[in-house]
Protein backbone atom coordinates (compact mmCIF):
# COMPACT_ATOMS: atom_id res chain seq x y z
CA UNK A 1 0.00 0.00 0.00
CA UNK A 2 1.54 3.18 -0.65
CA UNK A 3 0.75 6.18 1.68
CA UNK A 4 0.13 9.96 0.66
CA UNK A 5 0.18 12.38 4.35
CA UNK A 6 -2.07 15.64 3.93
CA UNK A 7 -1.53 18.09 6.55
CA UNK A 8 -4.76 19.89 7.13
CA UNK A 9 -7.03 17.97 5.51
CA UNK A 10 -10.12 17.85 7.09
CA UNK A 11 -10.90 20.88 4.92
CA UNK A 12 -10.98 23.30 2.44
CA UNK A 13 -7.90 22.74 -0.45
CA UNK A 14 -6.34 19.96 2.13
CA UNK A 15 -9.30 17.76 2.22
CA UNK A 16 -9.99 18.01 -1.82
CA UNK A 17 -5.96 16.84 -1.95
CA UNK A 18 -6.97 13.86 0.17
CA UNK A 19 -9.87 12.68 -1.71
CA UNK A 20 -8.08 13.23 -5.40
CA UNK A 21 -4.82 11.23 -4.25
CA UNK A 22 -7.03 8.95 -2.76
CA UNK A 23 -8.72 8.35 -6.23
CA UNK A 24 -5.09 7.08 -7.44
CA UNK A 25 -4.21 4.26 -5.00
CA UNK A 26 -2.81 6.17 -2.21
CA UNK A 27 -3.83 4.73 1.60
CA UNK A 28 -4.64 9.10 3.24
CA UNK A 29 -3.06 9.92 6.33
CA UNK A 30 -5.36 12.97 7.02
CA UNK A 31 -3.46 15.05 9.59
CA UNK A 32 -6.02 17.71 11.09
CA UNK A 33 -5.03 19.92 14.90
CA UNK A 34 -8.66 19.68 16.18
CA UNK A 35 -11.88 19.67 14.32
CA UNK A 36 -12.64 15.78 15.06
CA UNK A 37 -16.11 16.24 13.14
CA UNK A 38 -14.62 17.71 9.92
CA UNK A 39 -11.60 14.94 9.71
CA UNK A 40 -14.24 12.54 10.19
CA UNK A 41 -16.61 13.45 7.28
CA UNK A 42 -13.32 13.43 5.04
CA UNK A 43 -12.32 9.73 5.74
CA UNK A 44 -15.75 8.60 5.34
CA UNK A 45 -15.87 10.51 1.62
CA UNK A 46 -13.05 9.03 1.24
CA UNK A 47 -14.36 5.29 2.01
CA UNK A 48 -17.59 5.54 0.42
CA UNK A 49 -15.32 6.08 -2.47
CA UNK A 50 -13.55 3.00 -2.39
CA UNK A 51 -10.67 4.23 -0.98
CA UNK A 52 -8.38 4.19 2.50
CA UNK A 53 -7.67 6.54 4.92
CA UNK A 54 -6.93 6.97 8.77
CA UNK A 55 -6.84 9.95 10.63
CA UNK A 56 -3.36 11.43 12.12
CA UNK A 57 -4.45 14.47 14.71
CA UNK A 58 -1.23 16.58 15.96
CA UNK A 59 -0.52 20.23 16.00
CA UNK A 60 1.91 20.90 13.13
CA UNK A 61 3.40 23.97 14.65
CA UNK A 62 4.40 21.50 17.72
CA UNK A 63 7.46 20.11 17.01
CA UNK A 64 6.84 17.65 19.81
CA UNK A 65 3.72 16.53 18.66
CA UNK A 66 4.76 16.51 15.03
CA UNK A 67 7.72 13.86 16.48
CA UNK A 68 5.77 12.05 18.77
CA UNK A 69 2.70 11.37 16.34
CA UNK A 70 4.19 10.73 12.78
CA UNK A 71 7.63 8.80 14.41
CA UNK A 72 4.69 6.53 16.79
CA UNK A 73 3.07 6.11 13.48
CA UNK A 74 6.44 5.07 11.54
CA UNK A 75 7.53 2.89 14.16
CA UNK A 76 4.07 1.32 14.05
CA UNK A 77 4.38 0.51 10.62
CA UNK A 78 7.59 -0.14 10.19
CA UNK A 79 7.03 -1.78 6.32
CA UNK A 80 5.17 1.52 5.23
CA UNK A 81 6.32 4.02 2.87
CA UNK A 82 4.96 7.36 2.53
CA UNK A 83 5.34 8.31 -1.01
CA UNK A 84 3.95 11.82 -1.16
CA UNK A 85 4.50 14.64 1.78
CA UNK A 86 1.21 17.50 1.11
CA UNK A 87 2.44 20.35 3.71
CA UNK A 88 -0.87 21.92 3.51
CA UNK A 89 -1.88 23.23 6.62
CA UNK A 90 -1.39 26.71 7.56
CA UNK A 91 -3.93 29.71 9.02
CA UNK A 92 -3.68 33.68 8.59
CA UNK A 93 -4.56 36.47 10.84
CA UNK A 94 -4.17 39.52 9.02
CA UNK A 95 -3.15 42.67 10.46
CA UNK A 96 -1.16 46.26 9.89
CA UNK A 97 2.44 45.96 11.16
CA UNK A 98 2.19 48.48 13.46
CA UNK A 99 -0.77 46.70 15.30
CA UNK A 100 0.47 43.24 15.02
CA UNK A 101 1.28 41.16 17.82
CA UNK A 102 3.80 38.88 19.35
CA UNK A 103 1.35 36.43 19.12
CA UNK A 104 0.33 37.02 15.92
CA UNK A 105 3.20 37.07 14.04
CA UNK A 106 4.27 33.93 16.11
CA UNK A 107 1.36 31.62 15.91
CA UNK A 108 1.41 32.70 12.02
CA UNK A 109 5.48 31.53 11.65
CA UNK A 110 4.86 28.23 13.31
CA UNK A 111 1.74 26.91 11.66
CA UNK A 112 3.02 28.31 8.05
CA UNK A 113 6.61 27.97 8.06
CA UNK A 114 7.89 26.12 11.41
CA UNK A 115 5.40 23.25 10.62
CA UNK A 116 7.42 22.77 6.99
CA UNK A 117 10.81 21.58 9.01
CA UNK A 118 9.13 19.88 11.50
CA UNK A 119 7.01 17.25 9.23
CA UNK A 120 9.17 17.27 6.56
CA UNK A 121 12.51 16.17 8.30
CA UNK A 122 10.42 13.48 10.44
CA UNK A 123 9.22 12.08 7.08
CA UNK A 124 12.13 12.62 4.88
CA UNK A 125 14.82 9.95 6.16
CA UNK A 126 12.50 6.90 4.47
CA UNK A 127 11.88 8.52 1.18
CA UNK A 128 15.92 9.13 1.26
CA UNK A 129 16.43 5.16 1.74
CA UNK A 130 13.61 4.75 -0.83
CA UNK A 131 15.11 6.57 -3.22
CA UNK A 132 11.72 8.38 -4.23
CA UNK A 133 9.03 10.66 -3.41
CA UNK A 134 6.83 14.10 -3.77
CA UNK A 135 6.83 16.76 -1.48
CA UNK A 136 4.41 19.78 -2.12
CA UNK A 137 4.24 22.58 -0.31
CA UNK A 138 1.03 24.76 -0.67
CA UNK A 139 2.48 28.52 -0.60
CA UNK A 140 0.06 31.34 -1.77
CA UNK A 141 0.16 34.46 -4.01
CA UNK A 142 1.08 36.26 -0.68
CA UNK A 143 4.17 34.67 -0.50
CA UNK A 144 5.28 35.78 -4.45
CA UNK A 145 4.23 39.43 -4.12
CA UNK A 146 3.22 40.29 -0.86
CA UNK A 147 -0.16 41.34 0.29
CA UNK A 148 -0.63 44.19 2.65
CA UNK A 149 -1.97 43.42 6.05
CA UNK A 150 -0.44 40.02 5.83
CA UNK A 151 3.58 40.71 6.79
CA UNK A 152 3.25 37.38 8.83
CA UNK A 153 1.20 35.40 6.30
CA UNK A 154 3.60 36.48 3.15
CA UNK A 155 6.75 35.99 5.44
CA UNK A 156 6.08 32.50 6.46
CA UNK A 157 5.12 31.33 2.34
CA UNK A 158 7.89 33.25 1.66
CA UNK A 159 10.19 31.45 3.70
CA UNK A 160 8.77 27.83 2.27
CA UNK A 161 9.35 28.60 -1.07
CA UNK A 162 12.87 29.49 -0.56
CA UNK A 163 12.65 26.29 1.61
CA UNK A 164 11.59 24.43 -1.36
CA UNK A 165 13.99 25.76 -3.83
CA UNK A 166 16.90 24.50 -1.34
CA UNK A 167 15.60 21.12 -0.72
CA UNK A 168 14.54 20.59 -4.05
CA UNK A 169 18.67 20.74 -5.11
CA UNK A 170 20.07 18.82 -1.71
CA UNK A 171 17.33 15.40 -2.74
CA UNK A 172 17.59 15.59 -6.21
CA UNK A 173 19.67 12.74 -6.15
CA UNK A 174 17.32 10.55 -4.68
CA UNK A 175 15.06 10.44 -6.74
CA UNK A 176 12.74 13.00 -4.68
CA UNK A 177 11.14 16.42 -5.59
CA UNK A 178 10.26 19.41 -4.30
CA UNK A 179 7.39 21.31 -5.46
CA UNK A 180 5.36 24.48 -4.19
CA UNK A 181 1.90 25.10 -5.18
CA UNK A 182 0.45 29.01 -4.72
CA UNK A 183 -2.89 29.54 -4.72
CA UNK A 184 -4.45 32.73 -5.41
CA UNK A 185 -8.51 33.38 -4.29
CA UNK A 186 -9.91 29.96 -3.97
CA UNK A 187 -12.96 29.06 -2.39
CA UNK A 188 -12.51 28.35 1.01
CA UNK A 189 -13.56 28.94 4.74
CA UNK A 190 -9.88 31.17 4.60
CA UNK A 191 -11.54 33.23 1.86
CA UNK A 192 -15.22 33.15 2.92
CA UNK A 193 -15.41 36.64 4.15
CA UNK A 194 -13.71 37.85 1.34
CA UNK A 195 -15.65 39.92 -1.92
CA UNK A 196 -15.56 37.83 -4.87
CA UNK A 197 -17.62 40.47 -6.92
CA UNK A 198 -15.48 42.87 -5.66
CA UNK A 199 -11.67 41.22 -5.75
CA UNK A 200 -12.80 39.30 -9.13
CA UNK A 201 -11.76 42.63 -11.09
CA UNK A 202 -8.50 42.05 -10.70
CA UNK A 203 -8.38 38.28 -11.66
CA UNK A 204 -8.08 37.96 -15.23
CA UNK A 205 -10.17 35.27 -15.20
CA UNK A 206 -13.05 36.89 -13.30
CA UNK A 207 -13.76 34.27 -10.87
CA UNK A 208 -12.43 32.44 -7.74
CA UNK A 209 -10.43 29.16 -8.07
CA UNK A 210 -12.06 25.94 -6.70
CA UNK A 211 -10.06 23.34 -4.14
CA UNK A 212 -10.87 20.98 -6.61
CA UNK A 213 -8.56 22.78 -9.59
CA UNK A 214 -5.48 22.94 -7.02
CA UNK A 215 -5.88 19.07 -6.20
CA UNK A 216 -5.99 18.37 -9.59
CA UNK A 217 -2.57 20.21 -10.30
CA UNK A 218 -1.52 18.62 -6.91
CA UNK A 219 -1.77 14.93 -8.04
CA UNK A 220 0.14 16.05 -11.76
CA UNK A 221 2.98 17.24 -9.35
CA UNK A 222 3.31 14.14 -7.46
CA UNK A 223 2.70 11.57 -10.39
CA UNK A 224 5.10 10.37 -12.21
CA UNK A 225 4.60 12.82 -15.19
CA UNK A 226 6.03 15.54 -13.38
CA UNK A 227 9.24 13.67 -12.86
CA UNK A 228 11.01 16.48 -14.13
CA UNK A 229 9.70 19.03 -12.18
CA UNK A 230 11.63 19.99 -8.74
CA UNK A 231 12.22 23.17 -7.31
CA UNK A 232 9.12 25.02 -8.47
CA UNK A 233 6.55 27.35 -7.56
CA UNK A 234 3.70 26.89 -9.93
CA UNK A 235 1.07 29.50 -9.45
CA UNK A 236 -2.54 28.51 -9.59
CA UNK A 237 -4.81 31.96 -9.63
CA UNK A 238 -6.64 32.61 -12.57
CA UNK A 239 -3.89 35.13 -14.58
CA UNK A 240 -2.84 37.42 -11.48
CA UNK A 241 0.60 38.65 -12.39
């Protein structure tokens, strides 16, 4: 059985990830920090669908959690490989620089950017001795050009992709790539408060993106097709330059 991990999936882009790798053979590890309920509905989509999937609940900006869960996990399945890393999960909480917190800018670092090192290097020794795999960052449009009101958010996808470029060049050799994936407006409970009539102006396009679209590029970038590919941030937003 080959294993795909999606961190954050009980929802949103995360959960759409799960269920289109899931279409393709891959046994889910949905990773999700507390909504029980949510996690739940996505495993069961997932197994009405033919599929497999278990749930995997830790706190990705807790490096002890992120060690204790996924290395209890590995050592409980000692003859399983994950195949594909999604670092998916991530929050914003957008504010002026001169009225944002400690907390804010912290709690924004670790979930975004912290929780990148902490996952990836627990998971990244077996695809090294395997000699294969996919990691995919999500990033955002923030993180390319910088959105104001969101120093922390565009810091921390900032930081991944130049996290991705670097690891992308030191695995290469193994057979394992590094991708990043930036949304721009897609529809999601992050983006629910947003104006699509209004912010649709300035997508050439004219509409929002749908999770569904970025899963779709998701599974090219970890298939075999995309073999090639390592290093990358491929923007998925509907024309916004």
């Amino acid at each position: 059985m080959k294993y795909a991990i999606v961190t954050g999936a009980s929802r949103g882009i995360g959960k759409a990830v799960a269920l289109k790798l899931s279409t393709l053979g891959y046994h889910i590890l949905i990773n999700y920090q507390s909504n029980d309920a949510e996690a739940s509905k996505t495993k069961t989509e997932i197994d009405v669908a033919g599929g497999e999937a278990s749930l995997l609940k830790f706190d990705v900006s807790n490096r002890q959690e992120v060690e204790a869960s996924l290395t209890g996990w590995l050592n409980q399945n000692p003859d399983a490989y994950i195949e594909i890393l999604v670092n998916n999960a991530g929050i914003k909480d957008d504010v002026l620089m001169m009225w944002m917190t400690d907390q804010q800018w912290d709690s924004v670092i670790d979930t975004n950017l912290n929780s990148f090192f902490y996952v990836t290097r627990t998971i990244l020794n077996r695809m090294l001795v395997q000699k294969y795999g996919r990691i995919i960052n999500m990033v955002s449009l923030s993180g390319l050009r910088g959105l104001p009101g969101q120093m922390n958010y565009s810091a921390a996808k900032s930081g991944v992709i130049g996290a991705t470029k670097v690891l992308a060049q030191e695995v290469a050799r193994r057979g394992i790539t590094v991708n990043a994936i930036a949304p721009g407006f897609i529809k999601t409970d992050m983006t629910k408060d947003l104006n699509e009539k209004d912010l649709k102006s300035m997508i050439p396009l004219q509409r929002f993106g749908t999770p569904e679209e970025v899963a779709d590029l998701t599974a090219f970038i970890a298939s075999n097709k995309a073999s090639y590919i390592t290093g990358q941030t491929i923007s998925i937003n509907g024309g916004i330059y």
